[in-house]
Protein backbone atom coordinates (compact mmCIF):
# COMPACT_ATOMS: atom_id res chain seq x y z
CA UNK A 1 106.61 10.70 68.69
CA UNK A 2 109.12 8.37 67.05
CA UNK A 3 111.75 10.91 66.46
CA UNK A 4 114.59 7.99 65.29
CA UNK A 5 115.93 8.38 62.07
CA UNK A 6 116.31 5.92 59.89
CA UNK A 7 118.26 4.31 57.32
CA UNK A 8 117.16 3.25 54.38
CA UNK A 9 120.26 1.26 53.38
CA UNK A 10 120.36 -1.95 55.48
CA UNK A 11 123.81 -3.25 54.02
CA UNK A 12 126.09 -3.08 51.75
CA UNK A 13 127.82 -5.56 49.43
CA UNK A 14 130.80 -3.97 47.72
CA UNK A 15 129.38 -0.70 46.07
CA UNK A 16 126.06 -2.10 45.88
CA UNK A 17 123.89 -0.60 48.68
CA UNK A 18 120.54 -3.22 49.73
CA UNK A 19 118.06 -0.90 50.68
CA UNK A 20 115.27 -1.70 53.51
CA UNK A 21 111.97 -1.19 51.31
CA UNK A 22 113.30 -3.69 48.45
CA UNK A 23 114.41 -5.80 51.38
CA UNK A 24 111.32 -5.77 53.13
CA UNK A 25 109.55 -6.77 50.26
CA UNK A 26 111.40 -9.61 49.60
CA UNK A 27 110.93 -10.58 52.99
CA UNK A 28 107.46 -10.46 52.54
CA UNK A 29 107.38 -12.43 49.11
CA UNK A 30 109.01 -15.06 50.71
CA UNK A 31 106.59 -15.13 53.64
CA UNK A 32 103.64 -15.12 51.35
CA UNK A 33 105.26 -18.28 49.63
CA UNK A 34 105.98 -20.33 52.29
CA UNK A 35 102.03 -19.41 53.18
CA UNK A 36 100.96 -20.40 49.42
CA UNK A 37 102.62 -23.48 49.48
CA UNK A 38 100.75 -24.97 52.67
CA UNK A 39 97.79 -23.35 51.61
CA UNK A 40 97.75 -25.47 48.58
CA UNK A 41 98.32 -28.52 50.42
CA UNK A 42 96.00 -27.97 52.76
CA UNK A 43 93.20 -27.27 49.63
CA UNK A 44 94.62 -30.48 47.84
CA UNK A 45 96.22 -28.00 44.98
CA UNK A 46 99.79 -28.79 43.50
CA UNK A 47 102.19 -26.90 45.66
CA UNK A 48 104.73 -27.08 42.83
CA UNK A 49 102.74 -24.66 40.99
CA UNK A 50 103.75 -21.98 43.51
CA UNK A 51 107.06 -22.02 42.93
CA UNK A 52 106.25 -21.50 39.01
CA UNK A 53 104.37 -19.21 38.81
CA UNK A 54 104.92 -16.87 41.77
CA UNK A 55 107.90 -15.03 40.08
CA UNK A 56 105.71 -14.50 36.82
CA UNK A 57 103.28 -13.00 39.17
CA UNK A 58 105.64 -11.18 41.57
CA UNK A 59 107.23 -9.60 38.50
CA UNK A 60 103.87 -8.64 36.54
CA UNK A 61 102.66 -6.81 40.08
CA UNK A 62 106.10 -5.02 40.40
CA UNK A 63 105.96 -3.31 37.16
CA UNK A 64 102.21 -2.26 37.36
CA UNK A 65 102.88 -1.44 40.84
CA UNK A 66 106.00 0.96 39.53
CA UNK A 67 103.70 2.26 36.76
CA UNK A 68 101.01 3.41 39.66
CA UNK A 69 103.22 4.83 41.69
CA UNK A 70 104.88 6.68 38.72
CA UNK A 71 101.42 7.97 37.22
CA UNK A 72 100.45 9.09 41.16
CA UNK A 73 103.38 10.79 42.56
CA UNK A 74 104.46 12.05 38.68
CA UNK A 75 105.87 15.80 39.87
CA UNK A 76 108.66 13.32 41.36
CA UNK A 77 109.77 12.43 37.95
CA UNK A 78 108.53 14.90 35.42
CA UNK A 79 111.92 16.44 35.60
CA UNK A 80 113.94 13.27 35.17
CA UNK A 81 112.08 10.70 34.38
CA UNK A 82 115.01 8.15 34.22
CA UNK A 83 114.86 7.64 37.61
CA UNK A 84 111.79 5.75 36.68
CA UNK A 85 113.47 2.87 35.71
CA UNK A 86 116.60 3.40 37.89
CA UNK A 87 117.38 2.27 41.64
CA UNK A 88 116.97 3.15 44.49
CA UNK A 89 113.02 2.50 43.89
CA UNK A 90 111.30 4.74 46.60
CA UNK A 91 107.73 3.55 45.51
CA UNK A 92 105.23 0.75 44.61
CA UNK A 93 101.26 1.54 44.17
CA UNK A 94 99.33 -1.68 45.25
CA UNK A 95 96.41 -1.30 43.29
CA UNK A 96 98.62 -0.96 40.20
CA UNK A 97 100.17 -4.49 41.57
CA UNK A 98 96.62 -6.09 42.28
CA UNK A 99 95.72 -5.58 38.63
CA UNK A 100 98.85 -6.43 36.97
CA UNK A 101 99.34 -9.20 39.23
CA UNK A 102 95.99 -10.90 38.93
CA UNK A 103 96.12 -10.99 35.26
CA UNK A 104 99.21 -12.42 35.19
CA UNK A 105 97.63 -15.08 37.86
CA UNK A 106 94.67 -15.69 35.18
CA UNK A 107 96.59 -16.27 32.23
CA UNK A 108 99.13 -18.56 33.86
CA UNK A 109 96.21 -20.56 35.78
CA UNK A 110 94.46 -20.80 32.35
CA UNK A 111 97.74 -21.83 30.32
CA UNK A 112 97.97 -24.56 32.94
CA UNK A 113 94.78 -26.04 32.76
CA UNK A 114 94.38 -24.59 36.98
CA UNK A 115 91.30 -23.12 38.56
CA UNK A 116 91.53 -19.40 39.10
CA UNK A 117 88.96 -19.19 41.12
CA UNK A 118 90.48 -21.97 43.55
CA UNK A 119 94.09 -20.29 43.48
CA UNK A 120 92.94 -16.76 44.02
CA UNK A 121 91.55 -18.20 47.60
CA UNK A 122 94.66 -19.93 48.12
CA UNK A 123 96.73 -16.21 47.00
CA UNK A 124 94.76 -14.03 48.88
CA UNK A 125 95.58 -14.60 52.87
CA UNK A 126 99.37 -14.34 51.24
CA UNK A 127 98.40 -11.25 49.42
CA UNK A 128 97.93 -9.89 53.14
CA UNK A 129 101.00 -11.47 54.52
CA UNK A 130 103.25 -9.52 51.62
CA UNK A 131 101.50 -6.64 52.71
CA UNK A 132 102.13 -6.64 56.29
CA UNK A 133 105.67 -6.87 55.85
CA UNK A 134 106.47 -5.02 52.55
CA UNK A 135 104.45 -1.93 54.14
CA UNK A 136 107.18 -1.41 56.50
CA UNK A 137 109.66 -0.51 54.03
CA UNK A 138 107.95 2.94 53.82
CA UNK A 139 109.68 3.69 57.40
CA UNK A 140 112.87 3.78 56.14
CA UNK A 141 112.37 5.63 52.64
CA UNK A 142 110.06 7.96 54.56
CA UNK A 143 106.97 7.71 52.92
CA UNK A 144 103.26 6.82 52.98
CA UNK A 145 102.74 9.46 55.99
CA UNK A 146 99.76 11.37 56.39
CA UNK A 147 99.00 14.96 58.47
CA UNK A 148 100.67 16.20 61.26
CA UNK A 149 99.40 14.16 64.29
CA UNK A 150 100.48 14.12 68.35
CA UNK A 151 99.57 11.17 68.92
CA UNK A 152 102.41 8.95 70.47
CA UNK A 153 103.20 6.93 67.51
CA UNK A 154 103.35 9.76 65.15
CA UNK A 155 107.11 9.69 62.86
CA UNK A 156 109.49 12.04 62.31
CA UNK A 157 109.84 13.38 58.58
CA UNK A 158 112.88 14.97 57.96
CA UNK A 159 112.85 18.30 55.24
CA UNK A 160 114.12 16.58 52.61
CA UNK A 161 111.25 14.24 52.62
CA UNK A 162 108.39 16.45 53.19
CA UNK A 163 105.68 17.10 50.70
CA UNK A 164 105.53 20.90 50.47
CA UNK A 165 102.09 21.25 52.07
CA UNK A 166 103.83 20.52 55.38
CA UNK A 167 106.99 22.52 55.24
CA UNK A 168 109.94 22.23 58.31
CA UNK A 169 109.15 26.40 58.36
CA UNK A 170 105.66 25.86 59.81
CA UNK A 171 106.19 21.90 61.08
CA UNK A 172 109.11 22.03 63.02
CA UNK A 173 111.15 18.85 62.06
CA UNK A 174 112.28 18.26 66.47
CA UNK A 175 108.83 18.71 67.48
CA UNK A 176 106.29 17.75 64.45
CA UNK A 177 104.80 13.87 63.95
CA UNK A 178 103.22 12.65 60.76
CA UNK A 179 100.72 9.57 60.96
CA UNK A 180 102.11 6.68 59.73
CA UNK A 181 99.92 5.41 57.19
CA UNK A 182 102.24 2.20 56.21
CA UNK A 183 102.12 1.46 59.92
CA UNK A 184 98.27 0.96 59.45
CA UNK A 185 98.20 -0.85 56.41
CA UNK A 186 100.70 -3.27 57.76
CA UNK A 187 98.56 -3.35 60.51
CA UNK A 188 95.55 -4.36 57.91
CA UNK A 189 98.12 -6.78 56.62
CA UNK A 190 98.02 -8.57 59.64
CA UNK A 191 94.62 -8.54 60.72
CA UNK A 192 93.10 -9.19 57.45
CA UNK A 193 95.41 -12.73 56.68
CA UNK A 194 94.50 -14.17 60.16
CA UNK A 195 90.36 -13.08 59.29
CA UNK A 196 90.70 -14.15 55.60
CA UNK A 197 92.32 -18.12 57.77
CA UNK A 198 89.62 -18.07 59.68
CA UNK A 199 86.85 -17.45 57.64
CA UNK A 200 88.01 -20.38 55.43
CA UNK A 201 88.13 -22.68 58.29
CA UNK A 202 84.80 -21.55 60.04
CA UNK A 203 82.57 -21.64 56.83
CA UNK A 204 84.72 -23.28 54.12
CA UNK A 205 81.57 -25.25 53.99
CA UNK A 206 79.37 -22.76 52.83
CA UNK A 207 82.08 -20.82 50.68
CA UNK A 208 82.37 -20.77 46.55
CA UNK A 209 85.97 -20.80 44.84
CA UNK A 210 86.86 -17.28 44.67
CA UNK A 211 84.99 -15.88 47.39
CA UNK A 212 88.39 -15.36 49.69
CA UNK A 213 90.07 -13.00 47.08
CA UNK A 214 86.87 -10.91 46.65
CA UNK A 215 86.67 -10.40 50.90
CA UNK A 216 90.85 -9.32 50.37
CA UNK A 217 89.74 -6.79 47.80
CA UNK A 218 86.62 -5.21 49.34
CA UNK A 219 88.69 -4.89 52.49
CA UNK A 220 91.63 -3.54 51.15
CA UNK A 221 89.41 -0.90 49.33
CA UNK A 222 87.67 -0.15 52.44
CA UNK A 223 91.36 0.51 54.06
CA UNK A 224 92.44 2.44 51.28
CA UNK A 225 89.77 4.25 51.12
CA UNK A 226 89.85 5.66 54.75
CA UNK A 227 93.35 6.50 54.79
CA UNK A 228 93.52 7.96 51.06
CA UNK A 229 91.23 11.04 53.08
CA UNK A 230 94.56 11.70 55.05
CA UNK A 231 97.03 12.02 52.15
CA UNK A 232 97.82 15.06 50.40
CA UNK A 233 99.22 15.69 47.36
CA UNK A 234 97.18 12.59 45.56
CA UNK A 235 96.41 11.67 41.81
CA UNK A 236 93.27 12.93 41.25
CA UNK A 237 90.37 12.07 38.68
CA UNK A 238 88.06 14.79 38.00
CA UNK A 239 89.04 16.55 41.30
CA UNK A 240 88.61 13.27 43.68
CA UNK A 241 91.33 10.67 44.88
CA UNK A 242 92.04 8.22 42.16
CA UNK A 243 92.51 5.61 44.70
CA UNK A 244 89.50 6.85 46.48
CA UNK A 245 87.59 6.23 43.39
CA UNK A 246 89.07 2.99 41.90
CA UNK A 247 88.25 1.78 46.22
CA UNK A 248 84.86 2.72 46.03
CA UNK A 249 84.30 0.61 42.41
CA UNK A 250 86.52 -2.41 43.70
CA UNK A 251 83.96 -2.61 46.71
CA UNK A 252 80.67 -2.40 45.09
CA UNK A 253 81.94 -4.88 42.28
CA UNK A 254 82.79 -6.97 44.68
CA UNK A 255 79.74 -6.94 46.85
CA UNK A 256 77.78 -7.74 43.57
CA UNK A 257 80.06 -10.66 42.43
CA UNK A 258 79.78 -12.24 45.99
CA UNK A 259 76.22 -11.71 45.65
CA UNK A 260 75.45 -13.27 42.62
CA UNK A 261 77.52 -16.26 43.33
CA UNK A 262 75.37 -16.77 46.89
CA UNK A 263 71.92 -16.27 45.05
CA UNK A 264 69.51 -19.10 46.00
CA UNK A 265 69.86 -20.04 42.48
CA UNK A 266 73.51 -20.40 42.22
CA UNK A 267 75.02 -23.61 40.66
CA UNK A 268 78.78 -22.79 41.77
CA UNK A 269 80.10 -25.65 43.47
CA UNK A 270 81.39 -25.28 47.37
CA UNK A 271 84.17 -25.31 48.52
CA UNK A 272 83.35 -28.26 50.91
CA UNK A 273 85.59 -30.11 53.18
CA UNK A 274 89.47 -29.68 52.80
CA UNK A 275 91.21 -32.96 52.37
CA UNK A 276 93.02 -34.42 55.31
CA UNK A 277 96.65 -33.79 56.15
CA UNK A 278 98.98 -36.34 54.30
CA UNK A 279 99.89 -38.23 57.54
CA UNK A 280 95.96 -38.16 58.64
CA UNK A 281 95.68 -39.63 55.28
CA UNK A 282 98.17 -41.99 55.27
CA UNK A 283 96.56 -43.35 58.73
CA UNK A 284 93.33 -43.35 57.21
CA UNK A 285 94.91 -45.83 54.28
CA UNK A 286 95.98 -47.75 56.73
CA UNK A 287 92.57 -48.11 58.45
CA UNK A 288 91.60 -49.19 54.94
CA UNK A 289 94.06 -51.93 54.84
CA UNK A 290 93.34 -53.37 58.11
CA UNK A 291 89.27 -53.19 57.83
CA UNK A 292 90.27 -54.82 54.26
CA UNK A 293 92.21 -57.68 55.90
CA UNK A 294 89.85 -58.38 58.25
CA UNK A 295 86.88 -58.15 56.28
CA UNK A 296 89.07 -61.46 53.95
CA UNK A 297 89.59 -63.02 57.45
CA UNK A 298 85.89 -62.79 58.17
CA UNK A 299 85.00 -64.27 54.85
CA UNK A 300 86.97 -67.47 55.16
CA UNK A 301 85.38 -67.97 58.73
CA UNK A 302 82.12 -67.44 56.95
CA UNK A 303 83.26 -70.03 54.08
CA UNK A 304 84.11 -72.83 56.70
CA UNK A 305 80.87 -72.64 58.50
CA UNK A 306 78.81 -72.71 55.79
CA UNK A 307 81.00 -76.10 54.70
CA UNK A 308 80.18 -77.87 57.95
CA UNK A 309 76.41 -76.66 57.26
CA UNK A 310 76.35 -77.88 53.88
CA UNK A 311 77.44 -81.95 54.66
CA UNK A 312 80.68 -81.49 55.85
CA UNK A 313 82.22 -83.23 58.59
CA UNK A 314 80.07 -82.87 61.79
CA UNK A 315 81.27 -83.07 65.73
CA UNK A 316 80.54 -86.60 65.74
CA UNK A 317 82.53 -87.34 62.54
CA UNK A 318 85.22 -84.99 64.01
CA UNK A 319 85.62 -87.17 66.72
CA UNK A 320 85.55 -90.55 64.54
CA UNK A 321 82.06 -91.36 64.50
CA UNK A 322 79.67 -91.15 61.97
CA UNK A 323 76.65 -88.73 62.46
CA UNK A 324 73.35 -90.44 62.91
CA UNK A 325 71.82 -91.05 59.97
CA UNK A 326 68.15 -89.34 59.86
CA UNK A 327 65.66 -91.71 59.63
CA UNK A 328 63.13 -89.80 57.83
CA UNK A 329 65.24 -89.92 54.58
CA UNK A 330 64.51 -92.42 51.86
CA UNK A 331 61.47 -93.89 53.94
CA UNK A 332 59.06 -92.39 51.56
CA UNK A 333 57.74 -89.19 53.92
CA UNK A 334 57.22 -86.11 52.51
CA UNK A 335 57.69 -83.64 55.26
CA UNK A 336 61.17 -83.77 57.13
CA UNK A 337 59.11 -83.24 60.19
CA UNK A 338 57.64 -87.10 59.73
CA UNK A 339 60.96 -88.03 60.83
CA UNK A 340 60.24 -89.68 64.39
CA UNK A 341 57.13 -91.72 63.02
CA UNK A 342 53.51 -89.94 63.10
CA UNK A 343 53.24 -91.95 66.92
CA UNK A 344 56.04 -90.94 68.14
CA UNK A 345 56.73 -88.62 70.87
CA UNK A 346 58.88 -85.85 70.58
CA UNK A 347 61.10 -86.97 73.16
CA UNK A 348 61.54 -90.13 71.45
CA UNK A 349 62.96 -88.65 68.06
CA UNK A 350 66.49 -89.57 67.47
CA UNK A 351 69.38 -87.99 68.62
C-alpha cells in the first residue's frame, strides 16, 4: 500500500498556510479555463465570455458544493458549526457544485443574450478536466477513501482521520489500506474529458447543442453511483445513499432528454461542422482574393475578344491593312451565305 504520509499544507506565506486541496483546485480551474477558452474558438463562441463568467460560476459551484458537503458529512460540524464557514475547508460535494454551478451558467448565458445549450458543450470536457485534478486534493486532507482493501494502491489513513466504522484498534494504521476513491474519480476525470473530445469530433455532425453536458452528467452519475456502494457513513434519504439516489435520477433524466432531442421528429438544429481555425481561415480569405482577382483578369480578356468580334480592329487591320470587305453586303442578297455569287464555287469565295 501507499503508506506515505502526507501533508496537506503545501506552503506557507507568512502565517498564512496554502493548503494542497484548495491548491489543487485552483490548479484545476485554471486547467479547465485554458480548455474553455479553445473550446470556444474552436465552436466559433466568444472566448472573452470565459473569462467573465467563469468566476461567477466557479464561485456559485463552491458554495453549493460547501453546502453538500456540509448537509452530507453534518456530525463533522454539528458541534461547531463555525468551522463551516472557516478555513482550512476539508470538503466540497460535486453534485452540490453541478447544480449551483449550472444555474449560475443559465442565468449568466441568458443575461447575455448566449446559448446555453452551446456553452454547456463547450463547459463540460472542462467540467472533467477540474475534476481530474481537484480530486487529488483528497490525498492530502485524507478523505474520499472507501473500505479496507490490499490491493497495491490502497492509502494509508492515519487515526485521526478515520471514520469510526474502521477504527486503528481493529485496522491497524502500519498494515491497513483504504481504497482511494478520489484516485478513481480523478481517474474518471481523465478518461471522461478525452471521450467527451472525441465524441465531439467523431459525430459533431450528428450531435444537438447540449448533448455533451448531458453524456458528462449521466457518466458522472454512473461513477458516483458505483463508488457511493463503497462509502460508509453517507447522507441518507429514506435509508438509501443520497448521492446514490440523486445518480440514479440524473441518469434516467438524462437518457430521456437525449432521447427526445434525437426523436425522428426533432427540429433541434445540429451541431454541424466547426468553423476553421483562424489561420485556415485567413488562408481560405486569401484563396478568395486571388480566385476574385483572377476571375476580374478573366473578364477583361473576355471584354477584348468580344471587341475584336464585334468590328474591331482585325489581323489584317493590325498589321495596316484593311480587312476585305465582304461582298455579299449591300448587293441586295438576303442570306449571308449568297456571298460568293449563286455560281460560284466554294473555293472561289473571297478570302
Amino acid at each position: 500500500m501507499f503508506d506515505i504520509p502526507p501533508d496537506p499544507i503545501a506552503f506557507s506565506i507568512g502565517p498564512i498556510n496554502i493548503g494542497w486541496y484548495g491548491l489543487c483546485y485552483a490548479i484545476g480551474l485554471a486547467a479547465a479555463y485554458l480548455l474553455l477558452v479553445w473550446l470556444a474558438r474552436r465552436a466559433g463562441e466568444d472566448p472573452d465570455i470565459v473569462g467573465n463568467g467563469i468566476i461567477i460560476v466557479a464561485i456559485a459551484a463552491l458554495i453549493g458544493g460547501r453546502l453538500y458537503h456540509v448537509i452530507d458529512q453534518w456530525v463533522l460540524y454539528k458541534d461547531d458549526p463555525i468551522k463551516i464557514f472557516l478555513p482550512p475547508y476539508t470538503g466540497l460535494g460535486v453534485y452540490g457544485g453541478i447544480i449551483t454551478g449550472t444555474i449560475a451558467a443559465w442565468y449568466i448565458t441568458r443575461r447575455w443574450h448566449q446559448s446555453f445549450a452551446k456553452w454547456a458543450d463547450v463547459i463540460a470536457p472542462g467540467l472533467f478536466v477540474m475534476q481530474a485534478i481537484g480530486r487529488l486534493g483528497n490525498f492530502f486532507n485524507q478523505e474520499l477513501y472507501g473500505p479496507p482493501t490490499n490491493l497495491p494502491w490502497g492509502i494509508a489513513i492515519d487515526c485521526a482521520h478515520r471514520v469510526v466504522e474502521y477504527p486503528c484498534s481493529l485496522y491497524p494504521e502500519a498494515t491497513t489500506g483504504f481504497q482511494p476513491l478520489f484516485l478513481y474519480e480523478s481517474l474518471s476525470g481523465i478518461i471522461g474529458a478525452i471521450t467527451l473530445l472525441w465524441i465531439a469530433r467523431r459525430f459533431g455532425s450528428r450531435m444537438r447543442p447540449g448533448d455533451l453536458i448531458l453524456i458528462f452528467f449521466i457518466w458522472y452519475a454512473a461513477v458516483r453511483f458505483a463508488l457511493e456502494s463503497l462509502r460508509v457513513n453517507n447522507w441518507t434519504f429514506f435509508g438509501l445513499p443520497t448521492a446514490m439516489v440523486v445518480s440514479v435520477a440524473v441518469i434516467v433524466l438524462s437518457l430521456i432528454v437525449l432521447a427526445y432531442r434525437h426523436r425522428p421528429a426533432s427540429t433541434i438544429e445540429r451541431w454541424g461542422d466547426p468553423p476553421p481555425p483562424e489561420d485556415e481561415l485567413l488562408d481560405d480569405e486569401e484563396w478568395i482574393e486571388d480566385e476574385a482577382e483572377d476571375d476580374e483578369g478573366d473578364e477583361t480578356d473576355e471584354a477584348g475578344d468580344d471587341g475584336a468580334a464585334d468590328g474591331a480592329p482585325g489581323a489584317d487591320e493590325a498589321d495596316g491593312e484593311p480587312a476585305a470587305e465582304d461582298p455579299g453586303r449591300g448587293e441586295g442578297h438576303d442570306e449571308p451565305g449568297d456571298a460568293a455569287g449563286a455560281g460560284d464555287e466554294p473555293g472561289d469565295r473571297p478570302a
